[in-house]
N, C-alpha and C. Protein backbone atom coordinates (compact mmCIF):
# COMPACT_ATOMS: atom_id res chain seq x y z
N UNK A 1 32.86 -67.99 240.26
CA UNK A 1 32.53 -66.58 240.21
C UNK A 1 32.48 -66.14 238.75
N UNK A 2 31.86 -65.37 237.81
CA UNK A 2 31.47 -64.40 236.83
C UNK A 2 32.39 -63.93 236.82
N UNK A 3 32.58 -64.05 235.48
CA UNK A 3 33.59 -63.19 234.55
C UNK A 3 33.10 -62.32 234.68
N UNK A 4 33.91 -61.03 235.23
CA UNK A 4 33.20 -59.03 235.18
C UNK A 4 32.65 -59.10 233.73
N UNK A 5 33.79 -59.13 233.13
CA UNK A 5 33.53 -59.14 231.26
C UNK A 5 32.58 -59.66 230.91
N UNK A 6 32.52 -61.27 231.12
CA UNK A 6 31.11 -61.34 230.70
C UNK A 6 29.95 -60.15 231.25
N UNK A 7 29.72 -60.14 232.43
CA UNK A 7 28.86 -59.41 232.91
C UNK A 7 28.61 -58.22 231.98
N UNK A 8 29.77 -57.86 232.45
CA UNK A 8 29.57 -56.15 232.16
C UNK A 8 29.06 -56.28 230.05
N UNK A 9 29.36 -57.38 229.83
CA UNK A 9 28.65 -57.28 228.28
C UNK A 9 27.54 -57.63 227.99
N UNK A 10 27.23 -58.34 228.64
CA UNK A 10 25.67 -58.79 229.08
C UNK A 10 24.65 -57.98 229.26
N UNK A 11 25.09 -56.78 230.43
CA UNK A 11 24.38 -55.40 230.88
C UNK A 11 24.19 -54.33 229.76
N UNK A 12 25.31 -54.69 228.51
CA UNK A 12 25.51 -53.14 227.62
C UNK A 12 23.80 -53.67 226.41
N UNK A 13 23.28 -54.64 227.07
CA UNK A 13 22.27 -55.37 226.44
C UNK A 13 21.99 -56.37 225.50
N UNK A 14 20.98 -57.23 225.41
CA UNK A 14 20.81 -58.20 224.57
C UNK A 14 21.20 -58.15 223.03
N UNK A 15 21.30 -56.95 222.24
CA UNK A 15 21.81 -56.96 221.33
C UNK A 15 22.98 -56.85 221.05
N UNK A 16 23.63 -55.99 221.38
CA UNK A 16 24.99 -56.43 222.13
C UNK A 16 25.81 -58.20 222.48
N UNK A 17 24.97 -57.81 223.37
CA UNK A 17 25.56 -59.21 223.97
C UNK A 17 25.11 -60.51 222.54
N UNK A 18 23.58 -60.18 221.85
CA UNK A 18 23.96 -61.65 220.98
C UNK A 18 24.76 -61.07 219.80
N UNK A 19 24.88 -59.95 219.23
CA UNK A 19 26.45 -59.89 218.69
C UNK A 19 27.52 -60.31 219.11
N UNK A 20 28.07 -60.11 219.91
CA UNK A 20 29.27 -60.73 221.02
C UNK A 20 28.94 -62.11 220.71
N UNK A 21 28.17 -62.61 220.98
CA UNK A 21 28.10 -64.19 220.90
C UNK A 21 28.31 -64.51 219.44
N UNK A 22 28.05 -63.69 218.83
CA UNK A 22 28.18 -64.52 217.33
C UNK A 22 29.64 -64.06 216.89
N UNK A 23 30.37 -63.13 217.12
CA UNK A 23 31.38 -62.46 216.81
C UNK A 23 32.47 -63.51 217.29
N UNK A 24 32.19 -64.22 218.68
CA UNK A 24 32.84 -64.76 219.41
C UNK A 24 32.59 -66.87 220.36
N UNK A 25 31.91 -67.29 218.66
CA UNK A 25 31.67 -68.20 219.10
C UNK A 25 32.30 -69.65 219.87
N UNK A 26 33.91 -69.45 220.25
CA UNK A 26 34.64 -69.82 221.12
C UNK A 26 34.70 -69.91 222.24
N UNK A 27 33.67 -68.59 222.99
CA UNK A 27 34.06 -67.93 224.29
C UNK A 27 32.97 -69.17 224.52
N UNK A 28 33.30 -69.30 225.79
CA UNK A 28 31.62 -69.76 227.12
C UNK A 28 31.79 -68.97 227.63
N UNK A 29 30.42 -68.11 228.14
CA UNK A 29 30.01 -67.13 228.95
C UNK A 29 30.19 -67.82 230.10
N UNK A 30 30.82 -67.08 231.33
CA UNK A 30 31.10 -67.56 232.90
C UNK A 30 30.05 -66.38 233.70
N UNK A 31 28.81 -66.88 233.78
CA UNK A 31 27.66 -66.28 234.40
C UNK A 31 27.43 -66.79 235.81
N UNK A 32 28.40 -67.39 236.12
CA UNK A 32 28.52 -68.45 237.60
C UNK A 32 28.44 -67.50 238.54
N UNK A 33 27.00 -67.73 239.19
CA UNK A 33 27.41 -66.98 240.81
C UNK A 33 26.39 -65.89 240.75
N UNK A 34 26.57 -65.11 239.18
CA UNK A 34 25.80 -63.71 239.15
C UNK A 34 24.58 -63.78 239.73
N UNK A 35 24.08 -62.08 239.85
CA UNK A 35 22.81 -61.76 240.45
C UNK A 35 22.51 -61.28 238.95
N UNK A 36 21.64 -61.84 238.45
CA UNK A 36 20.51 -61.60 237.67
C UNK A 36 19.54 -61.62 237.83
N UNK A 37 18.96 -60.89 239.25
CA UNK A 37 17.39 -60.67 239.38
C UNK A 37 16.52 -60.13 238.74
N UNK A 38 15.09 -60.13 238.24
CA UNK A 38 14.93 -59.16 237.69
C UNK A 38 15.53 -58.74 236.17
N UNK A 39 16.10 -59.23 235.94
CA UNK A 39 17.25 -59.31 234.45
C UNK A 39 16.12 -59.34 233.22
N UNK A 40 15.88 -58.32 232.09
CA UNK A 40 15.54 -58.90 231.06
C UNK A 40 16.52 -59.49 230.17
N UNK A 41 16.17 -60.59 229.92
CA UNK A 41 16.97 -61.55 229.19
C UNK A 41 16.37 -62.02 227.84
N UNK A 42 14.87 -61.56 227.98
CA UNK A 42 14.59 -61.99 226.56
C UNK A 42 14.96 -62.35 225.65
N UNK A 43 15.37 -63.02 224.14
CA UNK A 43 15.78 -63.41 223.62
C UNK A 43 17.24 -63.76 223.30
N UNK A 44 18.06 -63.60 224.86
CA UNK A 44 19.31 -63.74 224.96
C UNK A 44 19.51 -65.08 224.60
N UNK A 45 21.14 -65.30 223.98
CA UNK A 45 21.69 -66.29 223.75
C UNK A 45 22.47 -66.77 224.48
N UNK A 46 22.12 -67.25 225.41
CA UNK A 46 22.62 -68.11 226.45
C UNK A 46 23.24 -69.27 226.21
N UNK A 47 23.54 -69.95 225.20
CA UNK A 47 23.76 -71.42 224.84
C UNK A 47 25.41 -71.42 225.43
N UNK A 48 24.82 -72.40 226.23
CA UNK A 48 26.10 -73.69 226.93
C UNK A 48 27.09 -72.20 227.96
N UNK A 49 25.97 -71.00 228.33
CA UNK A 49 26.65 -71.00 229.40
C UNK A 49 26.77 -71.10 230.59
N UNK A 50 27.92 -71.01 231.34
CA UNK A 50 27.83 -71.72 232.91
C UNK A 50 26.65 -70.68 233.66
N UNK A 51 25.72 -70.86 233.95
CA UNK A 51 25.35 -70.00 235.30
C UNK A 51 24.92 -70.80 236.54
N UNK A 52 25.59 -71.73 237.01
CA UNK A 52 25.73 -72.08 238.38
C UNK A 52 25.15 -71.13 239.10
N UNK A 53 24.83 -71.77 239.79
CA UNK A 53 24.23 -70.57 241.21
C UNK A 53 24.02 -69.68 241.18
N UNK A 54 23.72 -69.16 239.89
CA UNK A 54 23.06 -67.82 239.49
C UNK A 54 21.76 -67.74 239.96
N UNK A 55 21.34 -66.09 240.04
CA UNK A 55 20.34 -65.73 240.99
C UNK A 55 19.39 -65.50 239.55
N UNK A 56 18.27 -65.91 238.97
CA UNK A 56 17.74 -65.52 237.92
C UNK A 56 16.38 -65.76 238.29
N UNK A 57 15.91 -65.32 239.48
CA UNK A 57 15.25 -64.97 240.02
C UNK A 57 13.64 -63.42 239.44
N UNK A 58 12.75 -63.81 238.90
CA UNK A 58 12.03 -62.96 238.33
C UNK A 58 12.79 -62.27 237.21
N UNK A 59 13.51 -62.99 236.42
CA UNK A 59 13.88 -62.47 235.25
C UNK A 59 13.28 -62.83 234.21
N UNK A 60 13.16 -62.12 232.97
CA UNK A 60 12.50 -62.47 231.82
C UNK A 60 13.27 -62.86 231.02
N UNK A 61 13.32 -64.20 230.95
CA UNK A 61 14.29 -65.33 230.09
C UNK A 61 13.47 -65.82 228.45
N UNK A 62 11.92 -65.22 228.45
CA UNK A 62 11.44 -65.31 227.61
C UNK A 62 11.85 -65.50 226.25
N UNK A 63 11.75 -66.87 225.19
CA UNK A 63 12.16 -66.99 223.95
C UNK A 63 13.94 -66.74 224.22
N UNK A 64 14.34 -67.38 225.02
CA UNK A 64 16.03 -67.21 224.93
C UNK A 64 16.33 -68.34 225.03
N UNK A 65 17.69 -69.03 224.84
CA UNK A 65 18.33 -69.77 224.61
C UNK A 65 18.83 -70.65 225.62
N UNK A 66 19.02 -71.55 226.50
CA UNK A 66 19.62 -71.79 227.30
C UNK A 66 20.20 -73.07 227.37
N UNK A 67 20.07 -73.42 226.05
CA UNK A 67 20.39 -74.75 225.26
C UNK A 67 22.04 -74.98 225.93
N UNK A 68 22.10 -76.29 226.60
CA UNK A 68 23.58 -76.64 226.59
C UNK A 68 23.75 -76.19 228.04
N UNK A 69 23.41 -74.87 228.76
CA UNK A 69 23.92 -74.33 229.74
C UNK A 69 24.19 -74.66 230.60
N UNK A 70 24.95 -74.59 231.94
CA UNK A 70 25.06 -75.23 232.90
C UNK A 70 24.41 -74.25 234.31
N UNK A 71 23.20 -74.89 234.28
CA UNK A 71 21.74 -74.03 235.38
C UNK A 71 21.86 -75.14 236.98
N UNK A 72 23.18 -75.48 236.95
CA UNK A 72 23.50 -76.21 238.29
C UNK A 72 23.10 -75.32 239.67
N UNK A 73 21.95 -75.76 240.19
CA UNK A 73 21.61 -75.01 241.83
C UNK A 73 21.54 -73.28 241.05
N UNK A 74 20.92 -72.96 240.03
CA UNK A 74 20.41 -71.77 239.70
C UNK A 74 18.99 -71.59 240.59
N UNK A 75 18.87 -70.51 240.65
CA UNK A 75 18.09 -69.98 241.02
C UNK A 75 16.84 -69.23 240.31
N UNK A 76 15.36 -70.06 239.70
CA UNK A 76 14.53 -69.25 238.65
C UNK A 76 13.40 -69.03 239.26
N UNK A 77 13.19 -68.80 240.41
CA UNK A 77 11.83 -68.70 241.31
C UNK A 77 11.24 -67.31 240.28
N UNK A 78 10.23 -67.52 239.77
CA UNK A 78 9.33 -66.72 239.06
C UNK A 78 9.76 -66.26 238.02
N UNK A 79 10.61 -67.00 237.33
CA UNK A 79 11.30 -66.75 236.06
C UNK A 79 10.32 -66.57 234.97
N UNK A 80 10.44 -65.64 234.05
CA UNK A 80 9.57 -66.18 232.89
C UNK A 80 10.25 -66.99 231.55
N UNK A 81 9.80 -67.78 231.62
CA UNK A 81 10.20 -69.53 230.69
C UNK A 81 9.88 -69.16 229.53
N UNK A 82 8.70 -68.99 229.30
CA UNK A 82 8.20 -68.87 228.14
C UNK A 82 8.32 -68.83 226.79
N UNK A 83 8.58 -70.33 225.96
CA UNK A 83 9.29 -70.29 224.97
C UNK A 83 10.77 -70.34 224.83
N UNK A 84 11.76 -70.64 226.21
CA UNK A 84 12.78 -70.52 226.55
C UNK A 84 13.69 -71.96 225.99
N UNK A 85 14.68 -72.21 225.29
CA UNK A 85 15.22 -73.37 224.76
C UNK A 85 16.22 -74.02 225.96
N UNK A 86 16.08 -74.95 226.27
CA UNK A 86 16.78 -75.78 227.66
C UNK A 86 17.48 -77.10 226.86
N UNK A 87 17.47 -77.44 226.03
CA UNK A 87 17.57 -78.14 225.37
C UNK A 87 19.58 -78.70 225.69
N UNK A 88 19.47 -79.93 226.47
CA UNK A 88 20.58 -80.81 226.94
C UNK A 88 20.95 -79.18 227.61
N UNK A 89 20.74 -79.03 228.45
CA UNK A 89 21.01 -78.08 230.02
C UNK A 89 21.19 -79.15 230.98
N UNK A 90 22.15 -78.15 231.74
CA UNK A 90 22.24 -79.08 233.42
C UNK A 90 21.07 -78.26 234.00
N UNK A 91 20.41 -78.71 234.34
CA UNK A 91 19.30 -78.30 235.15
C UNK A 91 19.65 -79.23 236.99
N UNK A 92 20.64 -79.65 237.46
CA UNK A 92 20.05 -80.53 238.88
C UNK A 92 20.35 -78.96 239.84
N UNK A 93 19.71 -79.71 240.69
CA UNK A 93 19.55 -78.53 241.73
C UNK A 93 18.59 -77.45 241.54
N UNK A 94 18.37 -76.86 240.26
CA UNK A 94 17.85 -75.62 239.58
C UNK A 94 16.42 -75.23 240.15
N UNK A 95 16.04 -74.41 240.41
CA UNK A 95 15.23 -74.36 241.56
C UNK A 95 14.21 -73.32 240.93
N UNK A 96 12.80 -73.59 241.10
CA UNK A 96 12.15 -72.79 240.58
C UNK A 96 10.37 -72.93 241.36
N UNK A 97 9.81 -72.00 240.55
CA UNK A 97 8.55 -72.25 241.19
C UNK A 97 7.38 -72.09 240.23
N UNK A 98 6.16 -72.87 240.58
CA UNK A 98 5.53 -72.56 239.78
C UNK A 98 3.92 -72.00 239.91
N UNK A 99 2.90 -71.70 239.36
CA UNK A 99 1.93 -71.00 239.76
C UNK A 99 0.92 -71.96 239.38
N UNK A 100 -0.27 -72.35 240.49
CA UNK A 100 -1.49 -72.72 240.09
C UNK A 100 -2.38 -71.79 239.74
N UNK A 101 -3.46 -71.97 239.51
CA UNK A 101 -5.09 -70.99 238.99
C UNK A 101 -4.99 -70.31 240.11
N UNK A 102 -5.43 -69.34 239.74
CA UNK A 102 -5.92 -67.97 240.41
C UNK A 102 -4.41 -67.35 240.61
N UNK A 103 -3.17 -67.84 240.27
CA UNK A 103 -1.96 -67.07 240.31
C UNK A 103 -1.43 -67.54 241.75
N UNK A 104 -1.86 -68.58 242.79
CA UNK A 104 -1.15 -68.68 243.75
C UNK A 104 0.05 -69.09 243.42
N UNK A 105 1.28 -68.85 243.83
CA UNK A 105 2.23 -69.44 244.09
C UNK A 105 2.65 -70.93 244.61
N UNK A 106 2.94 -72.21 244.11
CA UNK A 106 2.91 -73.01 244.68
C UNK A 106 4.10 -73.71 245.24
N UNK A 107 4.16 -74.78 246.24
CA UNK A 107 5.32 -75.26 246.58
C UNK A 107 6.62 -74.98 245.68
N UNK A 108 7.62 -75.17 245.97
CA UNK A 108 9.00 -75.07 245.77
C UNK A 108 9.26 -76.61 244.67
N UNK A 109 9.78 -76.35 243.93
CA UNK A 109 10.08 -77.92 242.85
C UNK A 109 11.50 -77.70 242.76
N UNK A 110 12.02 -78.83 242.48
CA UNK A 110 13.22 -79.02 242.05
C UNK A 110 12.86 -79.44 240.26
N UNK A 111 13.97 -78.47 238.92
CA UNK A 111 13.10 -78.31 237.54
C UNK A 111 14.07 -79.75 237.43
N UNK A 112 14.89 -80.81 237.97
CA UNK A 112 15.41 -81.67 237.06
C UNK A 112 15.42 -83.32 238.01
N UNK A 113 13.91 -83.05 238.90
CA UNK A 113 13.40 -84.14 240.02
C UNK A 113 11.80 -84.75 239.54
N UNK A 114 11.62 -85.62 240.26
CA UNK A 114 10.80 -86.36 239.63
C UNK A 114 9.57 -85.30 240.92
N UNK A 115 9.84 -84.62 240.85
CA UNK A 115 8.85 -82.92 241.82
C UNK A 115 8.44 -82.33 240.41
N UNK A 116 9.15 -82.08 239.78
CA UNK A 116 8.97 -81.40 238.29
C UNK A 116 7.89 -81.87 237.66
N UNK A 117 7.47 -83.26 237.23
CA UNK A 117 6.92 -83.94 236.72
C UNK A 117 5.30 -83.38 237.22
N UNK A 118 5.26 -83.56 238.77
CA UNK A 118 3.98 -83.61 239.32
C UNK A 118 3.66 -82.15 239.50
N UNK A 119 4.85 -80.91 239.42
CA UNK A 119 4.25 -79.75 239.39
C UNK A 119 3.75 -79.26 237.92
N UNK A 120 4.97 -79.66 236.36
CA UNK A 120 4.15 -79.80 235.25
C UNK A 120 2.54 -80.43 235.34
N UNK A 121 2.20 -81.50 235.35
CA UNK A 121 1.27 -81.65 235.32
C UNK A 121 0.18 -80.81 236.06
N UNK A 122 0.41 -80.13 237.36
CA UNK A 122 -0.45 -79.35 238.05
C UNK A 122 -0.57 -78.05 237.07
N UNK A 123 0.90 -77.76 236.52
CA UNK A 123 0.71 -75.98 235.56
C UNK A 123 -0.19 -76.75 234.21
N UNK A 124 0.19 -77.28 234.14
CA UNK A 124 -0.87 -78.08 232.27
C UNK A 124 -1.74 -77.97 232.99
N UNK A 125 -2.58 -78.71 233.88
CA UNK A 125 -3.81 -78.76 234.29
C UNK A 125 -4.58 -77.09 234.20
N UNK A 126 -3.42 -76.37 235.62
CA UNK A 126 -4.13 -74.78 235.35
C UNK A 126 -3.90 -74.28 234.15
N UNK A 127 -2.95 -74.06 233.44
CA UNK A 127 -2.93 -73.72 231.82
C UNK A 127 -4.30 -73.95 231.23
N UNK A 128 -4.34 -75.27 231.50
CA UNK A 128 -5.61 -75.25 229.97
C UNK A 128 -6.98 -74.68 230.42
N UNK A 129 -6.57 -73.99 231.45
CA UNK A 129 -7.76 -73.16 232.09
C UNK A 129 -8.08 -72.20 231.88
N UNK A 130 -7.00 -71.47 230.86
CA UNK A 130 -6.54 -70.25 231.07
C UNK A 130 -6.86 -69.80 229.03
N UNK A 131 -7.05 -68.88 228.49
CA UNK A 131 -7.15 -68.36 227.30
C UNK A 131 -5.35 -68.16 226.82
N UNK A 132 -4.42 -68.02 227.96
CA UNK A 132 -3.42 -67.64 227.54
C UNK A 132 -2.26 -68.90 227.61
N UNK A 133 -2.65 -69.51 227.48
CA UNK A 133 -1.93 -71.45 227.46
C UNK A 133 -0.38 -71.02 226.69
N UNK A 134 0.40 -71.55 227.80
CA UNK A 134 1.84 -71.27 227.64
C UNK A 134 2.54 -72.38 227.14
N UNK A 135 3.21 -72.96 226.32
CA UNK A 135 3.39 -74.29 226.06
C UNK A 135 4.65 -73.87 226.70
N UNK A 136 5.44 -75.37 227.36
CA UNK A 136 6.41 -75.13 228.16
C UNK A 136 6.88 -76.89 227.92
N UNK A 137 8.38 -77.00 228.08
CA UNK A 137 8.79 -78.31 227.80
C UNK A 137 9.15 -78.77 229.04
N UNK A 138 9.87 -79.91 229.27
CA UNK A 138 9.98 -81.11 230.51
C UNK A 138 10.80 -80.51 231.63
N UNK A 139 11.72 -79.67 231.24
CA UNK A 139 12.68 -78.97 231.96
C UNK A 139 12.22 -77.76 232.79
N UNK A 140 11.52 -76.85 232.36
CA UNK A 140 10.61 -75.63 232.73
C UNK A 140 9.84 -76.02 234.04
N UNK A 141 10.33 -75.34 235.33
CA UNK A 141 8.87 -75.59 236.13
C UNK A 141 7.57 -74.11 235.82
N UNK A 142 8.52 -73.17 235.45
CA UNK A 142 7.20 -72.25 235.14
C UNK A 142 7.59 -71.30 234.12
N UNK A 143 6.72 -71.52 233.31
CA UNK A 143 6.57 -71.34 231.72
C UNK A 143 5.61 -69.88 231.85
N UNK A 144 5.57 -69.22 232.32
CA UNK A 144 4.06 -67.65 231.88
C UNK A 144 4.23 -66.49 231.76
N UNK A 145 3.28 -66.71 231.13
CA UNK A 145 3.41 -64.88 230.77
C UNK A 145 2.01 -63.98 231.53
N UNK A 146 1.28 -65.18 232.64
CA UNK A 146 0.54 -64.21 233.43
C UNK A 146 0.79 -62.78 233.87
C-alpha cells in the first residue's frame, strides 16, 4: 500500500514533488497500489520508485523518469510514454496497450514479454506512418503523443 505522504506530495505537484526528491535523496517513494489515473506526471522524477500495482492508467508520464522503478503488474493502458526513462525498471507483469494506424486500440501486451517485441514492431511500423514519429525504447508498449 502507498505511503499517504508520498501521495499526498506527489498531488501538491510535479514541482514540488521533484524538489522533494532532490531535497530528499534517501527516501524511495512507496507509490504501491496507488490510483494514478489520469495523473499528469510529466516530467516527474520517479527514479527507483515502487509502484507495484499502480493504476497509471491514461496518465501523462511524458519525458519523466522511471529509471530503476519497480512497475511490477502496474497498470499503463494508454499511458503516455513519450520520451519516458525506464531505464533497469521492473517492468514484469506491467501491462499496457498499444495503438495501431488510424488510432485503433490494439490487443493487450505484456511491456516485459516477448508480446512486447511483436507489438513494438507493429507501433514502429504505424509510427513511421505518421509525421509525428514517437521514438520509444524496448520497455514502452506505447510511446504517443497522438
Amino acid at each position: 500500500m502507498a505511503n499517504q505522504e508520498h501521495l499526498d506530495k506527489l498531488r501538491e505537484g510535479i514541482d514540488t514533488w521533484n524538489q522533494w526528491r532532490q531535497d530528499h535523496p534517501d527516501i524511495t517513494p512507496d507509490l504501491s497500489g496507488a490510483t494514478l489515473t489520469s495523473a499528469n506526471l510529466q516530467r516527474a522524477d520517479l527514479t527507483s520508485a515502487n509502484l507495484r500495482d499502480a493504476s497509471l492508467m491514461r496518465a501523462n508520464l511524458q519525458e519523466a523518469s522511471l529509471a530503476g522503478a519497480n512497475l511490477r503488474d502496474a497498470n499503463l493502458a494508454g499511458a503516455n510514454l513519450a520520451g519516458t526513462s525506464f531505464d533497469d525498471a521492473i517492468t514484469d507483469g506491467c501491462l499496457g496497450r498499444h495503438r495501431e494506424e488510424g488510432g485503433q486500440t490494439a490487443s493487450r501486451c505484456h511491456a516485459c514479454s516477448c508480446a512486447r517485441d511483436k507489438a513494438l514492431e507493429q507501433l514502429k511500423h504505424s509510427c513511421s506512418q505518421k509525421e509525428q514519429y514517437t521514438s520509444f525504447n524496448r520497455y514502452a508498449c506505447y510511446a504517443s503523443v497522438w
